[in-house]
Protein backbone atom coordinates (compact mmCIF):
# COMPACT_ATOMS: atom_id res chain seq x y z
CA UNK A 1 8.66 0.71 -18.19
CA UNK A 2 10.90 3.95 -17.43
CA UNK A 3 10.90 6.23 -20.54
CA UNK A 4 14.11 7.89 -20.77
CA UNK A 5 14.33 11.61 -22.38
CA UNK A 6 16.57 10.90 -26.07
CA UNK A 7 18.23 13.78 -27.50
CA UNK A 8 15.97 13.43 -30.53
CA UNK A 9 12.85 13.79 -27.89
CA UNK A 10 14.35 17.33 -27.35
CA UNK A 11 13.67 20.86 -29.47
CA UNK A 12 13.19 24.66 -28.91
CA UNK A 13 10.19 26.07 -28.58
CA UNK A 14 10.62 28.04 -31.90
CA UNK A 15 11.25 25.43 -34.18
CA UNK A 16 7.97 23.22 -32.38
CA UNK A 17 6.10 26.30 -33.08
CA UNK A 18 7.11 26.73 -36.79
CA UNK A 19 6.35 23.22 -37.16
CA UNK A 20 3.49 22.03 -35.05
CA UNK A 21 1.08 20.31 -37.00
CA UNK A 22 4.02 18.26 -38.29
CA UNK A 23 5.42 17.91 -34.55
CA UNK A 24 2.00 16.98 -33.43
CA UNK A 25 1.58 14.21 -36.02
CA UNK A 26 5.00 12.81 -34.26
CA UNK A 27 4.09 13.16 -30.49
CA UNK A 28 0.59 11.19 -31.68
CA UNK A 29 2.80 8.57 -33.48
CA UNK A 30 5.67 8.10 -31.40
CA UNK A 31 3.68 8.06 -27.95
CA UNK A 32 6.65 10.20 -26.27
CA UNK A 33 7.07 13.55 -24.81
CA UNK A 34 8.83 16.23 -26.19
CA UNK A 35 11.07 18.45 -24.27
CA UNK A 36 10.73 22.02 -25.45
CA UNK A 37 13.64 24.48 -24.67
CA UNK A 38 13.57 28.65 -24.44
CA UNK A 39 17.48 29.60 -24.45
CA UNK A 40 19.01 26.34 -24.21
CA UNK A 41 16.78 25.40 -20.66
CA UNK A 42 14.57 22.94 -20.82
CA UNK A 43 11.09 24.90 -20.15
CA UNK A 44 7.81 23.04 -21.18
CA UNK A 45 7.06 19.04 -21.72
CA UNK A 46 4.08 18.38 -24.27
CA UNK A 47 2.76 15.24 -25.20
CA UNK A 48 -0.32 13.72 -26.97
CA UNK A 49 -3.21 13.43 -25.19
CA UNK A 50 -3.48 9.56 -25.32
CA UNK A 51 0.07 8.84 -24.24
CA UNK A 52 -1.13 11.24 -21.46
CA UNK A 53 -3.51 9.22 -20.32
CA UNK A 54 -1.77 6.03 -20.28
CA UNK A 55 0.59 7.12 -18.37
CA UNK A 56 -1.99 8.67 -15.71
CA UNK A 57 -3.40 5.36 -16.20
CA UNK A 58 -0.32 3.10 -15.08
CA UNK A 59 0.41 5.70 -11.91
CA UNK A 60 -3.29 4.89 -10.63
CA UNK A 61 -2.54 1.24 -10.62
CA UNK A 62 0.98 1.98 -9.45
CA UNK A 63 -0.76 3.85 -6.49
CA UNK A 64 -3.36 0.92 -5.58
CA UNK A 65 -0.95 -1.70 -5.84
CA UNK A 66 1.25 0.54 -3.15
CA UNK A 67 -2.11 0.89 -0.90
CA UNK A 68 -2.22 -2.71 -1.32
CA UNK A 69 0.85 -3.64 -0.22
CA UNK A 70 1.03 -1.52 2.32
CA UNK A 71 -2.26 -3.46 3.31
CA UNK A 72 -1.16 -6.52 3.53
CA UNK A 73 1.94 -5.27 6.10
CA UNK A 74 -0.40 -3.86 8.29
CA UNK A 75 -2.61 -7.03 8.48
CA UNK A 76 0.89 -9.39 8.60
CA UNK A 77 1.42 -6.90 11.31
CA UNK A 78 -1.53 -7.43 13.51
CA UNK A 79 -2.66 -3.81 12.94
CA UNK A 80 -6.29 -4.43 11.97
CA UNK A 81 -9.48 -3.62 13.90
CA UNK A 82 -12.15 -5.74 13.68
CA UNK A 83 -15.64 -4.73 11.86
CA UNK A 84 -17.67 -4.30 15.15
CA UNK A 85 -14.72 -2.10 16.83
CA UNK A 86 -14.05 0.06 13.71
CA UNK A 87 -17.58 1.06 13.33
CA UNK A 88 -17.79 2.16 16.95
CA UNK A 89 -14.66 4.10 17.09
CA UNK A 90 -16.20 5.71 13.68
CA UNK A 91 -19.74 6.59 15.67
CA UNK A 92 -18.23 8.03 18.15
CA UNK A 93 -15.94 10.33 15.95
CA UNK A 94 -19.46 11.27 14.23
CA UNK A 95 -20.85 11.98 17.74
CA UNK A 96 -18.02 14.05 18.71
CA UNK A 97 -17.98 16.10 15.86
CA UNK A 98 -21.57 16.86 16.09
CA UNK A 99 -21.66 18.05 19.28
């Protein structure tokens, strides 16, 4: 689910300042970020830790199922070793570097 930035998810850094415990009671609520602006740019992105984490969360599995995938292509393609031969190849890496 893509979370687009809404104009009401945007405020300077002033005003979150004057009112933070108040703003902090909405970022835990709401689950969304807050853009925080310094002369009109946006600057800073805060967020509550929980929604923080979820997200981190859902990029993790994101990033398996990609390693996954890309997996799968390389087995459709014929581009796997087999146990015996990547072990080998591995020892002799080992050996190499030891030397």
């Amino acid at each position: 689910m893509m979370r687009m930035i809404r104009p009401t998810d945007i405020d300077t850094l002033d005003n979150f300042k004057r009112r933070s415990r108040q703003e902090i009671a909405k970022l835990r609520r709401s689950g969304r970020p807050k853009v925080l602006t310094v002369n009109g740019v946006p600057a800073i992105v805060v967020q509550h830790a929980q929604s923080y984490e979820e997200i981190g969360s859902a990029l993790d599995a994101a990033e398996c199922i990609a390693a996954v995938r890309k997996a799968a292509a390389e087995a459709d393609a014929g581009q796997l070793l087999d146990a015996k031969s990547c072990f080998r190849s591995l020892r002799r890496r080992l050996r190499r570097k030891q030397s």
